[in-house]
C-alpha atoms as a PDB file:
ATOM      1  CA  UNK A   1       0.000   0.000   0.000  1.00  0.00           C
ATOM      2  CA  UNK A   2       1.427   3.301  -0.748  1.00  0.00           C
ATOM      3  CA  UNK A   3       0.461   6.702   1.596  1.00  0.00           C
ATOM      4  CA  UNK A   4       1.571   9.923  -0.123  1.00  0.00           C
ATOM      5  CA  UNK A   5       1.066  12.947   2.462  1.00  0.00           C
ATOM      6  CA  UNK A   6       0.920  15.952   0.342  1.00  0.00           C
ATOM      7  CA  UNK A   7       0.255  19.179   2.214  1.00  0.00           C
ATOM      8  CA  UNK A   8      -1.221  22.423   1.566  1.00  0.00           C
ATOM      9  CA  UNK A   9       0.958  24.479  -0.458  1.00  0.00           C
ATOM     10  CA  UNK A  10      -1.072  27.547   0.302  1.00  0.00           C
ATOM     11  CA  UNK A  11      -3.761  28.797   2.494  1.00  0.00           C
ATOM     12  CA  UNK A  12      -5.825  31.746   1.988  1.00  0.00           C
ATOM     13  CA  UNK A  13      -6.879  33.340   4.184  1.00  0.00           C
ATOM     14  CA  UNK A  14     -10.489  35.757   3.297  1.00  0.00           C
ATOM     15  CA  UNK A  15     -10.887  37.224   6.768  1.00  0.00           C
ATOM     16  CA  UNK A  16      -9.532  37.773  10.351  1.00  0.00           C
ATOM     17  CA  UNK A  17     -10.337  39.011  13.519  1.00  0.00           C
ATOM     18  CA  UNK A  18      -7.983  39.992  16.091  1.00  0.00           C
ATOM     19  CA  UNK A  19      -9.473  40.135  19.488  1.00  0.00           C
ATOM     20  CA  UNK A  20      -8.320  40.345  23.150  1.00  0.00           C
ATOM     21  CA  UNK A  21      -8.588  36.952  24.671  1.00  0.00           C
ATOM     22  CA  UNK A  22     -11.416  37.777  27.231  1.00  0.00           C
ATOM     23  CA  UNK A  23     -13.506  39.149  23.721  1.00  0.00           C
ATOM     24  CA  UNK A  24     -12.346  35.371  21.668  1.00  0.00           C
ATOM     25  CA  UNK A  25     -13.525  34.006  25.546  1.00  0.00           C
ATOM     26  CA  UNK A  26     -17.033  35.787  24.770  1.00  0.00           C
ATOM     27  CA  UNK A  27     -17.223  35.126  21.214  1.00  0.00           C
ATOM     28  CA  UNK A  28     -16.755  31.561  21.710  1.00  0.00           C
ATOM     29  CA  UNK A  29     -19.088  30.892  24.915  1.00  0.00           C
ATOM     30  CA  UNK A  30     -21.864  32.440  22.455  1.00  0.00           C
ATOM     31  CA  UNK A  31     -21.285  29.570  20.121  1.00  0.00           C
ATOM     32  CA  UNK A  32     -20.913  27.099  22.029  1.00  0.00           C
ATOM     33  CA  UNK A  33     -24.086  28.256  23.793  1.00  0.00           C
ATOM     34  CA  UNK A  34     -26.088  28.351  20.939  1.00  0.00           C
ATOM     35  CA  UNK A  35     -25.451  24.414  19.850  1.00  0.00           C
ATOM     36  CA  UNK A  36     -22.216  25.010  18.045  1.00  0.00           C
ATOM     37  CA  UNK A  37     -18.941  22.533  17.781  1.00  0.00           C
ATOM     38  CA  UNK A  38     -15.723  23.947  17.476  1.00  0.00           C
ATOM     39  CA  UNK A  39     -11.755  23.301  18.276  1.00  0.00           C
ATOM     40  CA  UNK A  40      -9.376  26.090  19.498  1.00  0.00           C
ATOM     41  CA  UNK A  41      -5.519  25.804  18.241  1.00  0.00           C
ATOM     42  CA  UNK A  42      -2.880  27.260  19.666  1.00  0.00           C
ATOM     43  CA  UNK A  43       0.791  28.126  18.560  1.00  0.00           C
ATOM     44  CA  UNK A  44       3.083  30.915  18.872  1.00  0.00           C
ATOM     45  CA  UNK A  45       1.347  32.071  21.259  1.00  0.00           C
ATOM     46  CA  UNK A  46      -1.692  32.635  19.209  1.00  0.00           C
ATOM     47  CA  UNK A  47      -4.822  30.813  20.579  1.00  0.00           C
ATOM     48  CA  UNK A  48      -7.395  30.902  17.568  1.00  0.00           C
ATOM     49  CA  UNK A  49     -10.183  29.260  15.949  1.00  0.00           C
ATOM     50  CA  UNK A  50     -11.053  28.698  11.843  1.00  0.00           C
ATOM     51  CA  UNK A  51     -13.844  27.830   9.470  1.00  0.00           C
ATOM     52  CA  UNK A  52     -12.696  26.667   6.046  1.00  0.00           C
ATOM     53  CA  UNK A  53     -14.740  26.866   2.717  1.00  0.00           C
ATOM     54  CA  UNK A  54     -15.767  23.505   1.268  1.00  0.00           C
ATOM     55  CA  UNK A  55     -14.503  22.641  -2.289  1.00  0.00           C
ATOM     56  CA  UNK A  56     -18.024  22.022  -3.244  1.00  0.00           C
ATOM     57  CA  UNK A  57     -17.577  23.259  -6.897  1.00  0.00           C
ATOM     58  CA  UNK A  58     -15.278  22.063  -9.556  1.00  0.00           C
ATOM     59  CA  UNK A  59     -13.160  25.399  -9.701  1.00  0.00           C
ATOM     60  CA  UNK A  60     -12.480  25.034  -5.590  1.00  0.00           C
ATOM     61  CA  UNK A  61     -11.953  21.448  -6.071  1.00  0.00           C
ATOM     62  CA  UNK A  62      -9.471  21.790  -8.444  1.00  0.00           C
ATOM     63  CA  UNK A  63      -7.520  24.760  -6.368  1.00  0.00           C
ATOM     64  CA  UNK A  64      -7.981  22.482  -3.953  1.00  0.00           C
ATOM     65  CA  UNK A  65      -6.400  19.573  -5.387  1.00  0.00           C
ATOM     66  CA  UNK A  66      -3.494  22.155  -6.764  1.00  0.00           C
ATOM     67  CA  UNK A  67      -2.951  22.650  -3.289  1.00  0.00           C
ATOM     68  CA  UNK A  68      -4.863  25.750  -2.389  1.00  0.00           C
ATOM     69  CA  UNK A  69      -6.986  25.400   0.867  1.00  0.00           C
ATOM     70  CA  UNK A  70      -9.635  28.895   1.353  1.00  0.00           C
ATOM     71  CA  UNK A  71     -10.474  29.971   5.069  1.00  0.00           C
ATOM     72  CA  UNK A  72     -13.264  31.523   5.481  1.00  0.00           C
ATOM     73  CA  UNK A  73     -12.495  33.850   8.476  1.00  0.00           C
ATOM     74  CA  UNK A  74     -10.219  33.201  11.492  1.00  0.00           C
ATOM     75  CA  UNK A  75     -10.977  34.101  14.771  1.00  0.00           C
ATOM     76  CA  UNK A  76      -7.610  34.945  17.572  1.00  0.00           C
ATOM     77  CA  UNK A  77      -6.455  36.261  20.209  1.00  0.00           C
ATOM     78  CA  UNK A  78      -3.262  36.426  22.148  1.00  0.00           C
ATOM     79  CA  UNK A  79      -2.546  33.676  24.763  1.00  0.00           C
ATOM     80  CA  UNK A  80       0.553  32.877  26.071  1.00  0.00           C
ATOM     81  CA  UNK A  81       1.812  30.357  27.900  1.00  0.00           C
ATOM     82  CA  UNK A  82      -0.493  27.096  26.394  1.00  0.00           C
ATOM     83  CA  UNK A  83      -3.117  25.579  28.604  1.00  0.00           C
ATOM     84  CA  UNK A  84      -4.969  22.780  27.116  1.00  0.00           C
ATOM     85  CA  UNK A  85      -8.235  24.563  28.489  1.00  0.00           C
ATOM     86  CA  UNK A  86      -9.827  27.325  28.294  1.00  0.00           C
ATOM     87  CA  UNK A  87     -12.482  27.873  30.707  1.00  0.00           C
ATOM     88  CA  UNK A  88     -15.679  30.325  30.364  1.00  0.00           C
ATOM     89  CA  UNK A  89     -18.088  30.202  33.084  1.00  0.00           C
ATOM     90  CA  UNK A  90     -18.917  26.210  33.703  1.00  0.00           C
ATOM     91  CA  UNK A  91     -17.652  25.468  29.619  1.00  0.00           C
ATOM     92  CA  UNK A  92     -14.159  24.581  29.538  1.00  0.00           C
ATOM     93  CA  UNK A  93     -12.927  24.039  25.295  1.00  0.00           C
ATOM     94  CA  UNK A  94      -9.987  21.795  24.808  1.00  0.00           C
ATOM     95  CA  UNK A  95      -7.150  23.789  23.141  1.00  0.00           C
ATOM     96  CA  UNK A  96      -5.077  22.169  20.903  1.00  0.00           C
ATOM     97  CA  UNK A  97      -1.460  22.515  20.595  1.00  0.00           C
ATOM     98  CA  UNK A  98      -0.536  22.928  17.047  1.00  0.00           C
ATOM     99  CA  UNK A  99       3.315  24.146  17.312  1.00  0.00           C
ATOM    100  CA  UNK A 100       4.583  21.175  15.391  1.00  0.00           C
ATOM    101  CA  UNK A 101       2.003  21.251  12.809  1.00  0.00           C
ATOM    102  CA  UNK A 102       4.084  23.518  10.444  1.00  0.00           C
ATOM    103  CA  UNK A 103       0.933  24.694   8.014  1.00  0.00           C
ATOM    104  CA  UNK A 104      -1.082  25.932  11.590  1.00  0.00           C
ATOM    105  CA  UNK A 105       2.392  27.090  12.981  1.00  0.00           C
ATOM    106  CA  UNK A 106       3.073  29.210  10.042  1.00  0.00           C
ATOM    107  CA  UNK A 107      -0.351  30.931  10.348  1.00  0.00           C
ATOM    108  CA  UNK A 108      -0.307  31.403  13.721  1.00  0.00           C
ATOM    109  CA  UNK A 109       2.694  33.535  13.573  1.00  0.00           C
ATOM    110  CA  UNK A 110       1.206  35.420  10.447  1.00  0.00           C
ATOM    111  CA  UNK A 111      -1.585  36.104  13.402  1.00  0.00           C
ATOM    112  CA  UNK A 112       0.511  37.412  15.540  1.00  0.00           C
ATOM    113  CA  UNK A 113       2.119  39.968  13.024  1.00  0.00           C
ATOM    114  CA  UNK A 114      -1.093  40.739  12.332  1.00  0.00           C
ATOM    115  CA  UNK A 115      -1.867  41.863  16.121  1.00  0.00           C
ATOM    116  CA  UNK A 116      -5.259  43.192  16.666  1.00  0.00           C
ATOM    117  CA  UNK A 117      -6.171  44.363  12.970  1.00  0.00           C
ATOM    118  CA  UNK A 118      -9.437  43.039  11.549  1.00  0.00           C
ATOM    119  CA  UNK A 119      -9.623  42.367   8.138  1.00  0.00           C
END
């Protein structure tokens, strides 16, 4: 059996929002709240959380299959050192350590240059 791992060459990235991490801490109870499943990642010291778009029509699919991966908007804030929870109220969110995942490494430092702009 052969396995061929062939990353993401490039990830765009349509839009981001910088936040403080009590504001992310908000943002995320309200999902959560309202029925909705999501992951935090963390990495250079950048806790943050992203919804990709779906190659659900031939031209994404092939971008995609080129290599291309489009995120829909990415959520951070700043959060250093780790913890592997976050905890809002009685919710705590798992928080996963991404630092030697280089594709999520690499964008969590372009977060961090980033700072607080929204985009």
């Amino acid at each position: 059996m052969k396995i061929t791992h062939i990353p993401p060459e490039e990830i765009v990235v349509l839009r981001y929002h910088g936040h403080s991490l009590e504001h992310l801490k908000r943002m995320v109870s309200t999902k959560v709240g309202s029925g909705e499943v999501l992951s935090l990642n963390w990495a250079e010291g950048i806790v943050f959380h992203y919804t990709t778009v779906e190659p659900a029509t031939p031209d994404l699919m092939t971008e995609f299959l080129a290599g291309k991966e489009y995120w829909k908007e990415v959520y951070f804030a700043p959060m250093d050192p780790y913890v592997e929870i976050l905890k809002i109220g009685g919710i705590e969110i798992p928080i996963l350590d991404v630092s030697d995942m280089p594709g999520l490494r690499d964008v969590a430092a372009w977060l961090k240059e980033k700072g607080g702009k929204r985009i």
